[in-house]
PDB file of N, CA and C in Angstrom:
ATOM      1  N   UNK A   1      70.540  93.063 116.998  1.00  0.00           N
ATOM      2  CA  UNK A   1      70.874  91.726 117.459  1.00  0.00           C
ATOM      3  C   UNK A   1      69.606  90.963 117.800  1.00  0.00           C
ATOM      4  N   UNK A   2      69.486  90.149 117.912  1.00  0.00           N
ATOM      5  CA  UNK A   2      68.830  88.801 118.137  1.00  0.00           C
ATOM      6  C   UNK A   2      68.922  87.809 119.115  1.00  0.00           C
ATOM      7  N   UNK A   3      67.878  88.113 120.128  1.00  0.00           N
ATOM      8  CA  UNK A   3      67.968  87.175 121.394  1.00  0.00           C
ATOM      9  C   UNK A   3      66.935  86.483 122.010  1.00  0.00           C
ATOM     10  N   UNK A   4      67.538  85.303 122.498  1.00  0.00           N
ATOM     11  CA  UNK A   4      66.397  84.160 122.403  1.00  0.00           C
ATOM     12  C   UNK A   4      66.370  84.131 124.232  1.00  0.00           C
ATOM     13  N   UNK A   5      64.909  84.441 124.333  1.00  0.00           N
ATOM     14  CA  UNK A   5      64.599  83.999 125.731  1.00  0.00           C
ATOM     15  C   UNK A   5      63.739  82.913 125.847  1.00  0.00           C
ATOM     16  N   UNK A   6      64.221  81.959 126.506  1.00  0.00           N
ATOM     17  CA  UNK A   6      63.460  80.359 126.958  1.00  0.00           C
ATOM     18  C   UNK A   6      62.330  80.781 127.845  1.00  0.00           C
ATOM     19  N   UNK A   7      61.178  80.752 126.908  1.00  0.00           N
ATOM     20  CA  UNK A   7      59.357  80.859 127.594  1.00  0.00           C
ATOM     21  C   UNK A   7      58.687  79.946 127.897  1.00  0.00           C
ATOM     22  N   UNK A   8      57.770  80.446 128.819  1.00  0.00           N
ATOM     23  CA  UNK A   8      56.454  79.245 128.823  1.00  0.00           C
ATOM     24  C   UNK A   8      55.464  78.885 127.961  1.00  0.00           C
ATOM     25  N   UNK A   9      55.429  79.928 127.463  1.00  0.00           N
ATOM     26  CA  UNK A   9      54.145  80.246 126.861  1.00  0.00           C
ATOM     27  C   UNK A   9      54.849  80.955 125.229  1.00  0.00           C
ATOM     28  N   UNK A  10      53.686  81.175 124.277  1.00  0.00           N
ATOM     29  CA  UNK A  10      54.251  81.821 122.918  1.00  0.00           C
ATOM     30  C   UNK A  10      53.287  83.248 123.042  1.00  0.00           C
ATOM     31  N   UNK A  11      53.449  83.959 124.296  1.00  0.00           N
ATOM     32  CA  UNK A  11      52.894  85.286 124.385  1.00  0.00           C
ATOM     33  C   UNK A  11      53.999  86.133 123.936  1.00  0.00           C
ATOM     34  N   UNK A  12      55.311  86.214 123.573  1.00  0.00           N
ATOM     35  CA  UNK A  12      56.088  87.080 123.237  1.00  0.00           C
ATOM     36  C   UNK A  12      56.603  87.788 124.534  1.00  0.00           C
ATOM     37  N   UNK A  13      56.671  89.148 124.598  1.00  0.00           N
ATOM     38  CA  UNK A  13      57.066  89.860 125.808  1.00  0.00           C
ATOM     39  C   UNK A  13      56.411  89.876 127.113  1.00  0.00           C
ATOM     40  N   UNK A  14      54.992  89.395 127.054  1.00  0.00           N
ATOM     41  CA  UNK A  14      54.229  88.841 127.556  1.00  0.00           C
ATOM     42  C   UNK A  14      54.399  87.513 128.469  1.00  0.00           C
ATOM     43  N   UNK A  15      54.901  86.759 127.826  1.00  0.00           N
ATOM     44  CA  UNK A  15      55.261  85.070 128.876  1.00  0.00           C
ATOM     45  C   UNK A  15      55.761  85.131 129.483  1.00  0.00           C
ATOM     46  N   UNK A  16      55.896  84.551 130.412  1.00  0.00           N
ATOM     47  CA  UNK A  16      56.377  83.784 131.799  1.00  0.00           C
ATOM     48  C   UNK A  16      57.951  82.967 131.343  1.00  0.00           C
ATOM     49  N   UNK A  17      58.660  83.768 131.781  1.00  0.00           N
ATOM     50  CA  UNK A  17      60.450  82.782 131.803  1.00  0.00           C
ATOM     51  C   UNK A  17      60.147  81.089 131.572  1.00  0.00           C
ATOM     52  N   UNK A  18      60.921  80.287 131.036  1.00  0.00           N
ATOM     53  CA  UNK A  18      61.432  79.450 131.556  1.00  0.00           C
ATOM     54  C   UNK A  18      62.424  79.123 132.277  1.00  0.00           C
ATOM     55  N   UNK A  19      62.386  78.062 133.635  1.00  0.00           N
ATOM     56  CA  UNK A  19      63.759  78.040 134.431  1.00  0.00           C
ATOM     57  C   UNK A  19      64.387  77.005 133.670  1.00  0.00           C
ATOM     58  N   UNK A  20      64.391  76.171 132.242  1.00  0.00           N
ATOM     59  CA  UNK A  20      64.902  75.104 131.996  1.00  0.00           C
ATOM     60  C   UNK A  20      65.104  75.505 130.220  1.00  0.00           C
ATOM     61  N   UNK A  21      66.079  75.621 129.838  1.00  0.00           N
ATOM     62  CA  UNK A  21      66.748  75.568 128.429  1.00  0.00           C
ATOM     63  C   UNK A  21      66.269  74.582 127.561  1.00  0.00           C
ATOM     64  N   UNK A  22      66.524  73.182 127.567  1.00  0.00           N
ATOM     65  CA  UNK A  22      66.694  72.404 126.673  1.00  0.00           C
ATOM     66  C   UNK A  22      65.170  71.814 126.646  1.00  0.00           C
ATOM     67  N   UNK A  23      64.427  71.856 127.882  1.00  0.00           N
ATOM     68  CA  UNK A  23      62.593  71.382 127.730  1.00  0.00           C
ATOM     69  C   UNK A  23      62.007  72.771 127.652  1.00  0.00           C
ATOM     70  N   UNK A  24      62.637  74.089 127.492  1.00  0.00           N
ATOM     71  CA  UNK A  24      61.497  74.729 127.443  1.00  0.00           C
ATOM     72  C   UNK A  24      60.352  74.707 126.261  1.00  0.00           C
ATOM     73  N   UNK A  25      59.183  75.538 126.076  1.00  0.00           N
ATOM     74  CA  UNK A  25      58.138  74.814 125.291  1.00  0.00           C
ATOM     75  C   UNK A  25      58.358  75.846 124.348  1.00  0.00           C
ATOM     76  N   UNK A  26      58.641  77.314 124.690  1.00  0.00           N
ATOM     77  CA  UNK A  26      59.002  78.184 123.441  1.00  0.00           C
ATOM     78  C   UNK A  26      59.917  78.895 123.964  1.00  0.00           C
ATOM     79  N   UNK A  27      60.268  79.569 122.998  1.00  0.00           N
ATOM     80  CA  UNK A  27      61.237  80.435 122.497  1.00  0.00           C
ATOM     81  C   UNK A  27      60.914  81.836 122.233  1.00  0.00           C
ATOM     82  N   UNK A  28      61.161  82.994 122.966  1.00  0.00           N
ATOM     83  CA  UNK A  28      60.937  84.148 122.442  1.00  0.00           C
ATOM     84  C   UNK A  28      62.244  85.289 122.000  1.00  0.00           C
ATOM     85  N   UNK A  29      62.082  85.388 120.349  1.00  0.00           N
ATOM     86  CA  UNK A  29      63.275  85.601 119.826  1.00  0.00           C
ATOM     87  C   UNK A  29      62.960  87.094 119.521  1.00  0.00           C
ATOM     88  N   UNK A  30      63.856  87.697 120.898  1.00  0.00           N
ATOM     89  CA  UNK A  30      63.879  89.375 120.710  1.00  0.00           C
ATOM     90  C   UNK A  30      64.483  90.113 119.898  1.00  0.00           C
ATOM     91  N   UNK A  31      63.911  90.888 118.736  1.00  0.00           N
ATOM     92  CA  UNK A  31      64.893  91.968 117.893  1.00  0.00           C
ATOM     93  C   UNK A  31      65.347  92.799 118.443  1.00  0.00           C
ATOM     94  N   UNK A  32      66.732  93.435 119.091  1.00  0.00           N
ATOM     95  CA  UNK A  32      67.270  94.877 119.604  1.00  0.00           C
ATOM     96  C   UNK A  32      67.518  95.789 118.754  1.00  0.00           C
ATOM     97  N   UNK A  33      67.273  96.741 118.622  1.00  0.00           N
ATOM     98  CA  UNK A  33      68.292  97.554 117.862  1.00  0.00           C
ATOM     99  C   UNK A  33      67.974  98.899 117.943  1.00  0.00           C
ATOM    100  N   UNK A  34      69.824  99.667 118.565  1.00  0.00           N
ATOM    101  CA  UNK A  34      69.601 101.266 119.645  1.00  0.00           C
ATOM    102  C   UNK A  34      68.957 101.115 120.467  1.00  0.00           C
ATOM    103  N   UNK A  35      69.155 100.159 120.965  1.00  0.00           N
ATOM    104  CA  UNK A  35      68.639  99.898 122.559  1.00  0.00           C
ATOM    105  C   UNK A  35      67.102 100.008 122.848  1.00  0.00           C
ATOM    106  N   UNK A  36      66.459  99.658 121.839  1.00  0.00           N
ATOM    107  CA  UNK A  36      64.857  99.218 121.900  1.00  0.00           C
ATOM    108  C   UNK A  36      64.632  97.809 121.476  1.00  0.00           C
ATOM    109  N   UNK A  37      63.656  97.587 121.858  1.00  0.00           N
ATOM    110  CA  UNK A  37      62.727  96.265 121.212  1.00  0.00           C
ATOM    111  C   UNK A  37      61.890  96.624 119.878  1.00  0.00           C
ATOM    112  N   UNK A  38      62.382  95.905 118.875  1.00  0.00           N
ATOM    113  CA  UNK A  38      61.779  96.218 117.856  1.00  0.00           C
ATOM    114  C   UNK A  38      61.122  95.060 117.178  1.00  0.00           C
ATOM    115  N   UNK A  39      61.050  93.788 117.738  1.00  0.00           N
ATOM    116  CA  UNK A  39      60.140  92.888 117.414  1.00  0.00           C
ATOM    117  C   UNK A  39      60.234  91.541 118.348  1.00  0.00           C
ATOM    118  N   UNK A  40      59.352  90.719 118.600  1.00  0.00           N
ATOM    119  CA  UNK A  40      59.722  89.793 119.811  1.00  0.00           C
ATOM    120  C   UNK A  40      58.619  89.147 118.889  1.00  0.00           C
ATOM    121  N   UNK A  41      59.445  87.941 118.218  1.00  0.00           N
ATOM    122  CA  UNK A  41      58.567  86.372 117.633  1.00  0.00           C
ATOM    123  C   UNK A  41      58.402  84.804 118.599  1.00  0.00           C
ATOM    124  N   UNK A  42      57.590  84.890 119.434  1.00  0.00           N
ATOM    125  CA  UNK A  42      57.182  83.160 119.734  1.00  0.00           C
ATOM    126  C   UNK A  42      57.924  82.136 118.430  1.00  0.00           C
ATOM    127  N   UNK A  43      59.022  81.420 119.165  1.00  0.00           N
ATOM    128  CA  UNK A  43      58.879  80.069 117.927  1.00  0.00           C
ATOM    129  C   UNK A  43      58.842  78.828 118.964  1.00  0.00           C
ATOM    130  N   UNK A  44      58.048  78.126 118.678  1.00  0.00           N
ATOM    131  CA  UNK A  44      57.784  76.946 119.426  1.00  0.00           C
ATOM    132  C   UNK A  44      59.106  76.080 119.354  1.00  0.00           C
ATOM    133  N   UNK A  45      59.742  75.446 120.463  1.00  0.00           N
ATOM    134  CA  UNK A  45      60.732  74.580 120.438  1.00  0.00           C
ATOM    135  C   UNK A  45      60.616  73.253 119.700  1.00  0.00           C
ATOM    136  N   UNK A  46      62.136  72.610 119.582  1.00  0.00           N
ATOM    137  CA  UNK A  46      61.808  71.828 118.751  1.00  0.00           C
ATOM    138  C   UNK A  46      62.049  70.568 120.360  1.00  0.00           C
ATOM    139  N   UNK A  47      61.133  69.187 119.856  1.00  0.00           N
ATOM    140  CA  UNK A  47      60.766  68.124 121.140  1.00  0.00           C
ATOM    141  C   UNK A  47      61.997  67.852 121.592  1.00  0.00           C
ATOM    142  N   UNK A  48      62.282  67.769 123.078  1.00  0.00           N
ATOM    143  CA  UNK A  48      63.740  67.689 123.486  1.00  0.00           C
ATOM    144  C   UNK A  48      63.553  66.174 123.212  1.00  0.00           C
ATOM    145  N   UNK A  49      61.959  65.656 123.523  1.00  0.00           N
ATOM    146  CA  UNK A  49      62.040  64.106 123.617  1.00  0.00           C
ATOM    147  C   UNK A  49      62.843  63.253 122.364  1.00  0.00           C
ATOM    148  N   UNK A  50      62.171  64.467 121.207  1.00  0.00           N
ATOM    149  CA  UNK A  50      62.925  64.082 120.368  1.00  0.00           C
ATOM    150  C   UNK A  50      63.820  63.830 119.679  1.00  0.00           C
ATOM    151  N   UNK A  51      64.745  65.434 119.568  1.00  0.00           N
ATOM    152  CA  UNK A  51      65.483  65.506 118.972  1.00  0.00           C
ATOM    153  C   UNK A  51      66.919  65.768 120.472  1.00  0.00           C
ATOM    154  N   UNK A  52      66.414  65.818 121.762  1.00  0.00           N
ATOM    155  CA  UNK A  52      67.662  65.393 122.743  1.00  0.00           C
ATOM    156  C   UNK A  52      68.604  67.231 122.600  1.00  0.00           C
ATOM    157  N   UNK A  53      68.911  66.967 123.559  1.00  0.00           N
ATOM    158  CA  UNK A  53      69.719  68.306 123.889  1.00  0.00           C
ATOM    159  C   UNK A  53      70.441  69.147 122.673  1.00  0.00           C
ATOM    160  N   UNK A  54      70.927  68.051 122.189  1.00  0.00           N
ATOM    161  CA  UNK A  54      72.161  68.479 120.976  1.00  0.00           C
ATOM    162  C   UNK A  54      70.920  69.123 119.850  1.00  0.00           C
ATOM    163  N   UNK A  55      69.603  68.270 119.629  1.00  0.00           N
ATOM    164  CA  UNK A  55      69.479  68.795 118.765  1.00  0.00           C
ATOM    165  C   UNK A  55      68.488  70.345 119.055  1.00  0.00           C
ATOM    166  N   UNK A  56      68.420  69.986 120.143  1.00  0.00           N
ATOM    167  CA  UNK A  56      67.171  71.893 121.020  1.00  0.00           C
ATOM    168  C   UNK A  56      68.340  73.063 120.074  1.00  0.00           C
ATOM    169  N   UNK A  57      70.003  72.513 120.926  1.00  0.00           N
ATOM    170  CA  UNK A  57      70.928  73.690 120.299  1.00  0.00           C
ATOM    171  C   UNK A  57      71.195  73.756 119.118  1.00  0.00           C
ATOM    172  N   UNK A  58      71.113  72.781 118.040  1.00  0.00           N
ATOM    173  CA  UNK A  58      71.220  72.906 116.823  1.00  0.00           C
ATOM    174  C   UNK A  58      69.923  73.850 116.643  1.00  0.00           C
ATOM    175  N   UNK A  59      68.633  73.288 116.995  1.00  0.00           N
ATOM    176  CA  UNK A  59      67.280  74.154 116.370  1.00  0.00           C
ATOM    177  C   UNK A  59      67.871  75.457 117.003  1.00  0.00           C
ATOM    178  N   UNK A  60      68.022  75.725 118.062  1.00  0.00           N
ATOM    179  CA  UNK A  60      67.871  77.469 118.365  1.00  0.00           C
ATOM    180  C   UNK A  60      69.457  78.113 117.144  1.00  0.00           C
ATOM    181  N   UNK A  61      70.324  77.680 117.504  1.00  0.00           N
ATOM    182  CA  UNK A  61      71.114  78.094 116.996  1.00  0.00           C
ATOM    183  C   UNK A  61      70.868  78.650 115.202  1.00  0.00           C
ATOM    184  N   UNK A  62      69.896  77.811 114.253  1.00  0.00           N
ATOM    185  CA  UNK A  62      69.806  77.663 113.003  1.00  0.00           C
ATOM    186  C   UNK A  62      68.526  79.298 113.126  1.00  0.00           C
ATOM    187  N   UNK A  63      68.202  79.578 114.346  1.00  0.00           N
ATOM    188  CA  UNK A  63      67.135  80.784 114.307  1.00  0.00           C
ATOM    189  C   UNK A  63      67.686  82.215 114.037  1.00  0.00           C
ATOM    190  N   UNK A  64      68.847  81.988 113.596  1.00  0.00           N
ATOM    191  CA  UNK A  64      69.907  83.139 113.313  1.00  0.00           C
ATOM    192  C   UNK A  64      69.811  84.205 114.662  1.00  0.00           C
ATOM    193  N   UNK A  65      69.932  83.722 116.165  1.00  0.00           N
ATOM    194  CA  UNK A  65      69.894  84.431 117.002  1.00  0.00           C
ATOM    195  C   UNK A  65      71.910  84.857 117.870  1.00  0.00           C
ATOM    196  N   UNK A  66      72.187  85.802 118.256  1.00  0.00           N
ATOM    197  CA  UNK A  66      72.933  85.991 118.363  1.00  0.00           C
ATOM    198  C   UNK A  66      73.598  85.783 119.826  1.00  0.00           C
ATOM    199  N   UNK A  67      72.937  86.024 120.500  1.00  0.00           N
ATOM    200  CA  UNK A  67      72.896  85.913 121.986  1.00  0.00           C
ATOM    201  C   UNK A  67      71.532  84.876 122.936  1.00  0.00           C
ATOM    202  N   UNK A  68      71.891  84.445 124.219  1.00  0.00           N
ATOM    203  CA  UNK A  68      70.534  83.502 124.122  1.00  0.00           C
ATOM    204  C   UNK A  68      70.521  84.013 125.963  1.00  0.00           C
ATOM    205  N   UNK A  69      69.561  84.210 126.489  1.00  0.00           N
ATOM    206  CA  UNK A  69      69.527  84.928 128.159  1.00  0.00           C
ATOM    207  C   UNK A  69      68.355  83.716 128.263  1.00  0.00           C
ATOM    208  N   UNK A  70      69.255  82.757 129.445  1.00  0.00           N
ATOM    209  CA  UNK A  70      68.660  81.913 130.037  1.00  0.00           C
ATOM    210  C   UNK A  70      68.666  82.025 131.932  1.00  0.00           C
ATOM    211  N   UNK A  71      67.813  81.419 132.362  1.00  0.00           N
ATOM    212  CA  UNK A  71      67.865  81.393 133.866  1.00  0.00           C
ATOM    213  C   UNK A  71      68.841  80.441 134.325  1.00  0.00           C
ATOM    214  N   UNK A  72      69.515  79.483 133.369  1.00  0.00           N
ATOM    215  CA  UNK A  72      70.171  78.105 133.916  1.00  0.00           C
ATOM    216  C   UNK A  72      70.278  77.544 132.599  1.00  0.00           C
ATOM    217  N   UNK A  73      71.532  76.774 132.455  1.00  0.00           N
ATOM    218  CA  UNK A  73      71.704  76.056 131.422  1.00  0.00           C
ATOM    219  C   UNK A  73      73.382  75.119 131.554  1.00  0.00           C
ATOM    220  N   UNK A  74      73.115  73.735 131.315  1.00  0.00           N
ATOM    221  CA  UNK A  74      74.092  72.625 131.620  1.00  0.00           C
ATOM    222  C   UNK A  74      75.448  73.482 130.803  1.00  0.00           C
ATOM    223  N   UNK A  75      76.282  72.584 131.144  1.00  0.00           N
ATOM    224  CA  UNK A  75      77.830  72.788 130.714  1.00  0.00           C
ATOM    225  C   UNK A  75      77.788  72.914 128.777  1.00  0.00           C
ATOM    226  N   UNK A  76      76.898  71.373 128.664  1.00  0.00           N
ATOM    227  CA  UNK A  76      77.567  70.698 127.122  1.00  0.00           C
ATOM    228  C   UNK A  76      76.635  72.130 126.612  1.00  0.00           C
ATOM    229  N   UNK A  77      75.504  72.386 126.667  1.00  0.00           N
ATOM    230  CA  UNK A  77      75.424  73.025 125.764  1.00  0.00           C
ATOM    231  C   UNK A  77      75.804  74.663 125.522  1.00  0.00           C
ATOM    232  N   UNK A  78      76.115  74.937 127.315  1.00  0.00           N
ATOM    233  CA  UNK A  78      76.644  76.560 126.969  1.00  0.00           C
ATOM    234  C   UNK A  78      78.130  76.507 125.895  1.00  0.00           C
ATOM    235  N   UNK A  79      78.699  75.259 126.566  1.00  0.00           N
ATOM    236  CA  UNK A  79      79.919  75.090 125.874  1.00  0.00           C
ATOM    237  C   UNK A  79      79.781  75.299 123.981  1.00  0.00           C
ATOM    238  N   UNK A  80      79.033  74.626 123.734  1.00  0.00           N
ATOM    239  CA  UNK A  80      78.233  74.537 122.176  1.00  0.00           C
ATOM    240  C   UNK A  80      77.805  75.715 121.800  1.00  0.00           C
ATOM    241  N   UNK A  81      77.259  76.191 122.921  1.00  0.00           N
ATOM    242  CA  UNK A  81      77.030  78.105 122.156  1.00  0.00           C
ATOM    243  C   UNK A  81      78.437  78.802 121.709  1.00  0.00           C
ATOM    244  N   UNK A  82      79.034  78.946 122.999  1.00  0.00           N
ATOM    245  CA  UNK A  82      80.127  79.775 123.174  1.00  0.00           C
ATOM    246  C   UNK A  82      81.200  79.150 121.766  1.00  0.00           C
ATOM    247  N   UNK A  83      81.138  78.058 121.480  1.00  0.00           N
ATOM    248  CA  UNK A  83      82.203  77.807 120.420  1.00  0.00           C
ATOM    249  C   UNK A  83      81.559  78.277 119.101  1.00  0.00           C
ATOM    250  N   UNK A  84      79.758  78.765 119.339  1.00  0.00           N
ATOM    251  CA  UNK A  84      79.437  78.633 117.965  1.00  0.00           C
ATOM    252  C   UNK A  84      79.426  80.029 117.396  1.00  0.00           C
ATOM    253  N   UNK A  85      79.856  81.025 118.655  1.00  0.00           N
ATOM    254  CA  UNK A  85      79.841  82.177 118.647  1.00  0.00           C
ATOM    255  C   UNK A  85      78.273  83.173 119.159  1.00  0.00           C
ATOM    256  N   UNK A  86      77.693  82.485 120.019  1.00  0.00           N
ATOM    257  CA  UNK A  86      76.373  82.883 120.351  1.00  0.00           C
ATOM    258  C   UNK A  86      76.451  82.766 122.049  1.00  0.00           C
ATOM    259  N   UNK A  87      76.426  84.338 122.507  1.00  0.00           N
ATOM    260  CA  UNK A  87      76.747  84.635 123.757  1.00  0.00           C
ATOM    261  C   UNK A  87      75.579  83.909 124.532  1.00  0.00           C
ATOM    262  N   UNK A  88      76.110  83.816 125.676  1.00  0.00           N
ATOM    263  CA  UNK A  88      74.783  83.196 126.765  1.00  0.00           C
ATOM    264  C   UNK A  88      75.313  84.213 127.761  1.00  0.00           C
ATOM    265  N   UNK A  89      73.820  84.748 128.119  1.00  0.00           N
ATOM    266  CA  UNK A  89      73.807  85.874 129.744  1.00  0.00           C
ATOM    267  C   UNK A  89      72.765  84.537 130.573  1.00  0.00           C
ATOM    268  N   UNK A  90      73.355  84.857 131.975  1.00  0.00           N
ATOM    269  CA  UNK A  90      72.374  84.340 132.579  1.00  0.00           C
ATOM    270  C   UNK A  90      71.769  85.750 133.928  1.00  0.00           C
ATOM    271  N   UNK A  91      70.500  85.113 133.769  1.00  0.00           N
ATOM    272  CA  UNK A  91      69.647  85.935 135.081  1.00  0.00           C
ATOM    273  C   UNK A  91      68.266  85.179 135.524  1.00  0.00           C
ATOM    274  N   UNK A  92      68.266  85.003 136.630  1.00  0.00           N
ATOM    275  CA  UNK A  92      67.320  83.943 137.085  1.00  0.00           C
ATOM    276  C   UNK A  92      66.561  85.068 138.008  1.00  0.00           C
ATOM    277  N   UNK A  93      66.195  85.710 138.113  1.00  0.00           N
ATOM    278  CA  UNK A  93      65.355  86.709 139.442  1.00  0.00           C
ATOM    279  C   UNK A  93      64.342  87.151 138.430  1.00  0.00           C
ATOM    280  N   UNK A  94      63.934  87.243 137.090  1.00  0.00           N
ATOM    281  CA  UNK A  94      62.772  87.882 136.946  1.00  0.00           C
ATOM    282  C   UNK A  94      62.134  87.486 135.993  1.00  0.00           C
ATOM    283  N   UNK A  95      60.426  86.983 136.022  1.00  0.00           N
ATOM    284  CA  UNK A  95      59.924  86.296 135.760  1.00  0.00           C
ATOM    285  C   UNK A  95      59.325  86.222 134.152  1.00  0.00           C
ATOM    286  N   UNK A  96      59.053  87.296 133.956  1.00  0.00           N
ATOM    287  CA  UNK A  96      58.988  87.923 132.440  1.00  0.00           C
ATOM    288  C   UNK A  96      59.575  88.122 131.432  1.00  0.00           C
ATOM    289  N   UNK A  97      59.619  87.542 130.328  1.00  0.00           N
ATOM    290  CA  UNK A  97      60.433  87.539 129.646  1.00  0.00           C
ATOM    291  C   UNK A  97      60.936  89.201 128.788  1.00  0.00           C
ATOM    292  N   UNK A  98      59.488  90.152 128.880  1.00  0.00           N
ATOM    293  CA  UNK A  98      59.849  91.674 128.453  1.00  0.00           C
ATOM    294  C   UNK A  98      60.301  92.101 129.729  1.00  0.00           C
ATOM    295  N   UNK A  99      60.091  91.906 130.869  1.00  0.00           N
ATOM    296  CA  UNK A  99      61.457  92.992 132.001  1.00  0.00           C
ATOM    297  C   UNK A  99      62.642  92.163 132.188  1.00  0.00           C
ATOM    298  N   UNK A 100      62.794  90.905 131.772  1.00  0.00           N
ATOM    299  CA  UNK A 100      64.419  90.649 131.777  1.00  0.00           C
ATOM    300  C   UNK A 100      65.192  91.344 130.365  1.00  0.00           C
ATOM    301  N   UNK A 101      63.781  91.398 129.862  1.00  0.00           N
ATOM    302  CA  UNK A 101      64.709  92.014 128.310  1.00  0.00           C
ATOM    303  C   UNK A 101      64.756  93.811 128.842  1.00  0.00           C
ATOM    304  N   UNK A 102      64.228  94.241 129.431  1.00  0.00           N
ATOM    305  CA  UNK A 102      64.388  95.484 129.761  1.00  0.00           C
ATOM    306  C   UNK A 102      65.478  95.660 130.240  1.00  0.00           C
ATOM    307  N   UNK A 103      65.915  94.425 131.683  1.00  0.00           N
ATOM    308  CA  UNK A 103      67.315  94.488 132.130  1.00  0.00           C
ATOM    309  C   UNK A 103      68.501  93.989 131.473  1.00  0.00           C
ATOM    310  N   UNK A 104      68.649  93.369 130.598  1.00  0.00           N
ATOM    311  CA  UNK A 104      69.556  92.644 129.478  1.00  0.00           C
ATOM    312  C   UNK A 104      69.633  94.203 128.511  1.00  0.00           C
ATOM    313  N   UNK A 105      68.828  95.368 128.393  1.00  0.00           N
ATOM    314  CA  UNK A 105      69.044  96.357 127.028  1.00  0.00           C
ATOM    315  C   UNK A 105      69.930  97.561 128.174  1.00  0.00           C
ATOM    316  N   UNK A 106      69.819  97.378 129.497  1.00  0.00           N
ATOM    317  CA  UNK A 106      70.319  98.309 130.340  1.00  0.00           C
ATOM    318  C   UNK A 106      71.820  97.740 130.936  1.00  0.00           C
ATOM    319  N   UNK A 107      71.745  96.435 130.272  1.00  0.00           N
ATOM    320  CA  UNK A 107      73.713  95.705 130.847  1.00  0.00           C
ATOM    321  C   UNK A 107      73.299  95.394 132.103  1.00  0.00           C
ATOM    322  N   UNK A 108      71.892  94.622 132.706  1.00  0.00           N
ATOM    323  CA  UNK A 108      72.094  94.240 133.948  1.00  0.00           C
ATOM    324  C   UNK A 108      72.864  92.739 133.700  1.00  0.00           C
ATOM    325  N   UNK A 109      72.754  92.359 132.694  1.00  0.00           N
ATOM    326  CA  UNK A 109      72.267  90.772 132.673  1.00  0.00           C
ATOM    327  C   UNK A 109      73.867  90.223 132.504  1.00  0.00           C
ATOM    328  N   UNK A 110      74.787  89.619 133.276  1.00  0.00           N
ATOM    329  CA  UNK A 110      75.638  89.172 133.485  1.00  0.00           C
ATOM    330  C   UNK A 110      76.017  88.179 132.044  1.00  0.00           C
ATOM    331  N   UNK A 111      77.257  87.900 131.874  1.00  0.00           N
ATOM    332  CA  UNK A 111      77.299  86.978 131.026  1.00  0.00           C
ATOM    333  C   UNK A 111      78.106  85.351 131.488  1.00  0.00           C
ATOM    334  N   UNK A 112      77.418  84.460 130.812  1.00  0.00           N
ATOM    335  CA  UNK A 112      77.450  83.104 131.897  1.00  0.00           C
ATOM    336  C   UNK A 112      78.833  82.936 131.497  1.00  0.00           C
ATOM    337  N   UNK A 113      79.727  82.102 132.886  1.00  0.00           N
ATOM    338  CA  UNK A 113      81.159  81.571 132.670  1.00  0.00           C
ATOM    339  C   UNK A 113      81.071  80.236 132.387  1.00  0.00           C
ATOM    340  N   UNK A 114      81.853  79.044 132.827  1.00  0.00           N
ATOM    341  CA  UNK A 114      81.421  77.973 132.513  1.00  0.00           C
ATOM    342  C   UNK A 114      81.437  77.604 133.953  1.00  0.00           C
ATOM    343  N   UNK A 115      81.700  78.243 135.118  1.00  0.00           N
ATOM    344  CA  UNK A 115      81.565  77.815 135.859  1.00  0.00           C
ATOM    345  C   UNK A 115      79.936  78.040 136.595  1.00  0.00           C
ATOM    346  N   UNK A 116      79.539  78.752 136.280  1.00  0.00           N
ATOM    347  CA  UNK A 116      78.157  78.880 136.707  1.00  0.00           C
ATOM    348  C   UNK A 116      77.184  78.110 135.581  1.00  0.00           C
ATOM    349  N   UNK A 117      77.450  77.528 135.002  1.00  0.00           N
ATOM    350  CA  UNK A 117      76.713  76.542 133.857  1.00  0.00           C
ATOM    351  C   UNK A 117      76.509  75.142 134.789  1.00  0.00           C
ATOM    352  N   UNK A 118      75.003  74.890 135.195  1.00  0.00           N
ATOM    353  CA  UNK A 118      75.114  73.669 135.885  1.00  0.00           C
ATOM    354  C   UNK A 118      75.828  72.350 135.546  1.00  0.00           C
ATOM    355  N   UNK A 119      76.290  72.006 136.304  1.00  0.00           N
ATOM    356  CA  UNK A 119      76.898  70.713 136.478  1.00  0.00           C
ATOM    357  C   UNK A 119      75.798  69.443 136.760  1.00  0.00           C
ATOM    358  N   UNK A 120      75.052  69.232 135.918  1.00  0.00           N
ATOM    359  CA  UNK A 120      74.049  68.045 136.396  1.00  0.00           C
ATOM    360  C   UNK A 120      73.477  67.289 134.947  1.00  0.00           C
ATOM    361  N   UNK A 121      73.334  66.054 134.882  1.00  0.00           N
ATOM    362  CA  UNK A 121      72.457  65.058 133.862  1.00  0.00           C
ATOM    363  C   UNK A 121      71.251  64.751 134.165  1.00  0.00           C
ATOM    364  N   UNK A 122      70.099  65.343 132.802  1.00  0.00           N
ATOM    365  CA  UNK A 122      69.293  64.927 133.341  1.00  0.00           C
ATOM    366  C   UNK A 122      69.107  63.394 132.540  1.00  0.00           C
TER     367      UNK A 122
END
């Protein structure tokens, strides 16, 4: 499987979380498989300035990723995952994007409802 963690940086397992989905600056798209890491690619996001919320989820979504583990993420677009068939976990306590993936391969990582999907415009 294929999972996209929202980074700071394009260090791979290496970067620093992002706390924000739709401005984060990259993307680190984890390969699983038998419960290892078998490849973690930096892809730089596409400009929220530009292309606006709808289109961040169109770009991640077209990255053939299957699941997406964010710290926080609005209603419209978890809603947009979940119909597109691309799970969202959320976990906000750890800062790294390789030990949240450590806790996401061990089933810590909760999976988001819509009620814990913020309620806010930016």
């Amino acid at each position: 499987m294929i999972l996209a963690v929202p980074s700071e940086t394009g260090q791979g397992l290496a970067s620093i979380r992002s706390g924000h989905f739709g401005h984060t600056p990259w993307f680190t798209l984890v390969e699983i498989e038998d419960g290892k890491v078998k490849s973690a690619t930096p892809v730089k996001n596409a400009d929220h300035d530009t292309v606006g919320c709808g289109g961040v989820i169109e770009y991640v979504a077209s990255l053939g990723i299957d699941a997406i583990l964010t710290a926080g993420m609005g209603r419209p677009p978890f809603m947009r995952f979940s119909n597109m068939g691309i799970k969202v976990y959320l976990e906000n306590q750890t800062p790294y994007v390789g030990d949240v993936v450590d806790k996401f391969i061990k089933g810590e990582c909760v999976r988001m409802s819509f009620d814990d999907a913020c309620n806010h415009h930016h």
